[in-house]
Protein backbone atom coordinates (compact mmCIF):
# COMPACT_ATOMS: atom_id res chain seq x y z
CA UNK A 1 130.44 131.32 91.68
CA UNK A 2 130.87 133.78 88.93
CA UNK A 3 131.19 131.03 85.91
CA UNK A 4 128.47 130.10 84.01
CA UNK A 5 127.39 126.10 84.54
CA UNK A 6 129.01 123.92 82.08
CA UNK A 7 126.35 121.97 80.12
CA UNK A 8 129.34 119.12 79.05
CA UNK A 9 127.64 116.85 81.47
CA UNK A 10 123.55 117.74 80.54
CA UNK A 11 122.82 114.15 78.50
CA UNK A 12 122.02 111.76 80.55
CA UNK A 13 123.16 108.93 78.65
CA UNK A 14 126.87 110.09 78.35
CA UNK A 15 129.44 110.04 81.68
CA UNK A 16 132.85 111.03 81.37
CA UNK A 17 135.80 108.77 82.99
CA UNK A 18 138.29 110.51 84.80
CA UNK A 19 136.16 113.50 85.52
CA UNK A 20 137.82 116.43 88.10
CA UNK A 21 136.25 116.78 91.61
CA UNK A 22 135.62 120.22 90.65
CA UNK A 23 133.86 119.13 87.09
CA UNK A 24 137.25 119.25 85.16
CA UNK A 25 137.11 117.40 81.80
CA UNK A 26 137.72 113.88 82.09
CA UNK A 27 139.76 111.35 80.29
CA UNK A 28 137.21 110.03 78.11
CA UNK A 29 133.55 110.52 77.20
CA UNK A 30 131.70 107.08 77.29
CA UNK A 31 127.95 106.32 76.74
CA UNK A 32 126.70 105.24 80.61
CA UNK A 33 126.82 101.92 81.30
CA UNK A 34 124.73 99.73 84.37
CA UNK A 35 126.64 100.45 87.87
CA UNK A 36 128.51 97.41 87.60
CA UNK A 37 129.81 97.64 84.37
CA UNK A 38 130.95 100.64 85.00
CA UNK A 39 132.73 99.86 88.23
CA UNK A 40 134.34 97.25 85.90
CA UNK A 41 135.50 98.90 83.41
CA UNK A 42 136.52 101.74 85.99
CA UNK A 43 138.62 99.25 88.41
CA UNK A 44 141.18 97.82 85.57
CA UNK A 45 141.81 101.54 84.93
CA UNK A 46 142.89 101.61 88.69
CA UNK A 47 144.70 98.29 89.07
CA UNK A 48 148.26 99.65 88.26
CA UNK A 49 148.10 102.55 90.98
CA UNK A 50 146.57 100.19 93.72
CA UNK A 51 148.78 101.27 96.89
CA UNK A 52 150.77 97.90 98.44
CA UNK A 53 151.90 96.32 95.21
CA UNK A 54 155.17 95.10 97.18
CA UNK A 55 154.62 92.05 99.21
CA UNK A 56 154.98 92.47 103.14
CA UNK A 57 157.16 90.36 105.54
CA UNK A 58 155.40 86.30 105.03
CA UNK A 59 154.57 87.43 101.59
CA UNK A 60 151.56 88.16 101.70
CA UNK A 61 149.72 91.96 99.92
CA UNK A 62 148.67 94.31 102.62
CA UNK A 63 144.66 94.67 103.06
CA UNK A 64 143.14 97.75 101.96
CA UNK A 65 140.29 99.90 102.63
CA UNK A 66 138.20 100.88 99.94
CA UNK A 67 136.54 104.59 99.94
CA UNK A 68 133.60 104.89 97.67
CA UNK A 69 132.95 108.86 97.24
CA UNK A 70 129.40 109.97 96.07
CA UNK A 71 129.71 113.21 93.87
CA UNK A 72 126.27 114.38 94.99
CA UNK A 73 123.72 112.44 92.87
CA UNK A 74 124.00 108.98 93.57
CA UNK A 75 121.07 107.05 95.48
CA UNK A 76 122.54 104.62 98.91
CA UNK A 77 121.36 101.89 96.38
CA UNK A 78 123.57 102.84 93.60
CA UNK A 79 126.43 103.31 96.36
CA UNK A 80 125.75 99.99 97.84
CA UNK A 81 126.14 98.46 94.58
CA UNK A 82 129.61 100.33 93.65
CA UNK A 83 131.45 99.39 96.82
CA UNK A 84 130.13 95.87 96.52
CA UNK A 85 131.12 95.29 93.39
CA UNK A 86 134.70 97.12 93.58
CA UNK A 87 135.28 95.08 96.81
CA UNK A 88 134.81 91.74 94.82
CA UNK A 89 136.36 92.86 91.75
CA UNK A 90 139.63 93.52 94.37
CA UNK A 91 138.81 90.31 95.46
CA UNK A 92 138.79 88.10 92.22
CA UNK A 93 142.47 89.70 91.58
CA UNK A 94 144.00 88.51 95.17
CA UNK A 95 143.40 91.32 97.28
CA UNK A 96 141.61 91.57 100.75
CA UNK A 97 139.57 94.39 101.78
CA UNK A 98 139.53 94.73 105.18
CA UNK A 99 137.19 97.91 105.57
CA UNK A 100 134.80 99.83 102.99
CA UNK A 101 132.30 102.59 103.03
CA UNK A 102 129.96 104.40 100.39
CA UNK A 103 130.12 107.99 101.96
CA UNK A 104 129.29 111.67 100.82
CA UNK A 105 132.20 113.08 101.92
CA UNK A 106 133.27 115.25 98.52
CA UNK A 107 130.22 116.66 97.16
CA UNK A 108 129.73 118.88 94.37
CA UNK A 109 125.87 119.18 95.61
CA UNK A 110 123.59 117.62 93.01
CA UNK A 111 127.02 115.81 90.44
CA UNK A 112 126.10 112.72 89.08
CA UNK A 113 129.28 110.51 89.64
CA UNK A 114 131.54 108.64 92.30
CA UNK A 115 135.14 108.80 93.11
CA UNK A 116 137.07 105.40 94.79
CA UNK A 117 139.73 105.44 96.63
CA UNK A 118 141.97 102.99 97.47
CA UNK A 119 144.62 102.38 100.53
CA UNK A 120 146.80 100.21 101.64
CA UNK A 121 146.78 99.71 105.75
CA UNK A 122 149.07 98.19 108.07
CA UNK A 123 147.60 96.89 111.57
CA UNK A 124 148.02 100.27 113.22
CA UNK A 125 146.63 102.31 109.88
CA UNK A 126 143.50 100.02 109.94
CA UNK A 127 143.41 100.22 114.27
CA UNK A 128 143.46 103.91 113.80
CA UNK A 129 140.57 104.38 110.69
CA UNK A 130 138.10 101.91 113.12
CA UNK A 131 139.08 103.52 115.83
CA UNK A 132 135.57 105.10 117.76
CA UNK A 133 135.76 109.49 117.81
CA UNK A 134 133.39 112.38 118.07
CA UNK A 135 134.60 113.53 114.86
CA UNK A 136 131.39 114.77 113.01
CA UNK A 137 132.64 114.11 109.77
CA UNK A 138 133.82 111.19 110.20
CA UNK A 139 132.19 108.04 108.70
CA UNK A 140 132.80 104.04 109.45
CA UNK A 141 134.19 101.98 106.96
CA UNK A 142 132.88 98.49 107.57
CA UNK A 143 134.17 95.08 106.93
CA UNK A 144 132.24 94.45 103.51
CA UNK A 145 130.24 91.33 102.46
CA UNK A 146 131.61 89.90 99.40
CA UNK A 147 129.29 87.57 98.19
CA UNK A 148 125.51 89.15 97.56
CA UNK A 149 123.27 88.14 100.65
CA UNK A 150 119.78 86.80 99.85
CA UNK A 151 117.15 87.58 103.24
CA UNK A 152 114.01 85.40 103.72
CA UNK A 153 111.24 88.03 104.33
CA UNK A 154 108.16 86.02 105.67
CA UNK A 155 104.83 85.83 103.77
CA UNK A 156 102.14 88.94 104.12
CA UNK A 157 99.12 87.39 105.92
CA UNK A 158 95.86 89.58 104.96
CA UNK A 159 93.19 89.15 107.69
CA UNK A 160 89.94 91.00 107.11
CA UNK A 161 88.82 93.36 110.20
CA UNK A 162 85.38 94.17 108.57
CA UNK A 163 82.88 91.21 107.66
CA UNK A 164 82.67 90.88 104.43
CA UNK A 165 85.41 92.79 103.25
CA UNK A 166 87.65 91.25 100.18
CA UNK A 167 91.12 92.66 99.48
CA UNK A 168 92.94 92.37 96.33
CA UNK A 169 94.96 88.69 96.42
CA UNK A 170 92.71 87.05 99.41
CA UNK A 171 91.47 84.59 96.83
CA UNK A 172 87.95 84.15 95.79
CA UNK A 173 86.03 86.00 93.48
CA UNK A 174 85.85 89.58 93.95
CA UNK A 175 82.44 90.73 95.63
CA UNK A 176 79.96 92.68 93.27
């Protein structure tokens, strides 16, 4: 309140990496890539400050839950599509993640832009975040699919209620 509205962010074919939660400058200035590639080129950025680097007892890298913050602006789709493609990208370099979730939980109101977060969890940190509460804030992460999931949806079967009627796609030739 009080500050004029910063017009840094007004083209929509710009984004800026790195960006504040409260809309401070980021680290670069990039021209907007598709969701994925920008999850891609986002997660490298992250790989060196991924939490559970050191191996636990049987040598094996603690699971981790993946947060996927929407600033404001982003669609479910476009959330969907960031968590499912940070969760395999963790995946393809070793790591398990054992619980995920695109949430508005950070908003800025109407900011284009995400936020991911990334934590390691032990068995009682990850019995604790899936535990059920009342908490109306609070939001699920899930187990998340890795691999892309293709649904059969069965065929649309147009019956006509009035005689003679002819819809669009029935086959025939269209009455005069």
């Amino acid at each position: 309140p009080g500050v004029p509205r910063s017009r840094r962010l007004d083209d929509p074919h710009k984004a800026e990496l790195g960006l504040g939660i409260h809309g401070e400058p980021g680290r670069e200035t990039i021209t907007l890539p598709s969701a994925t590639d920008l999850v891609d080129r986002i997660m490298p950025l992250l790989s060196d400050s991924i939490p559970g680097r050191a191996v636990e007892e049987g040598g094996n890298l603690p699971p981790l839950a993946l947060l996927v913050n929407d600033l404001g602006a982003c669609s479910g789709l476009e959330q969907a599509i960031i968590v499912g493609r940070a969760a395999r990208w963790l995946a393809s370099h070793g790591r398990v993640v054992a619980l995920a979730a695109g949430v508005r939980g950070m908003t800025a109101i109407d900011m284009r832009g995400f936020s991911i977060t990334i934590m390691s969890l032990s068995s009682a940190s990850q019995e604790l975040i899936e535990e059920r509460t009342e908490a109306p804030a609070w939001f699920p992460l899930r187990r998340p699919p890795l691999a892309p999931q293709t649904v059969s949806v069965p065929a649309l079967v147009v019956e006509a209620t009035i005689p003679g009627a002819w819809f669009p796609g029935q086959g025939g030739s269209e009455p005069p």
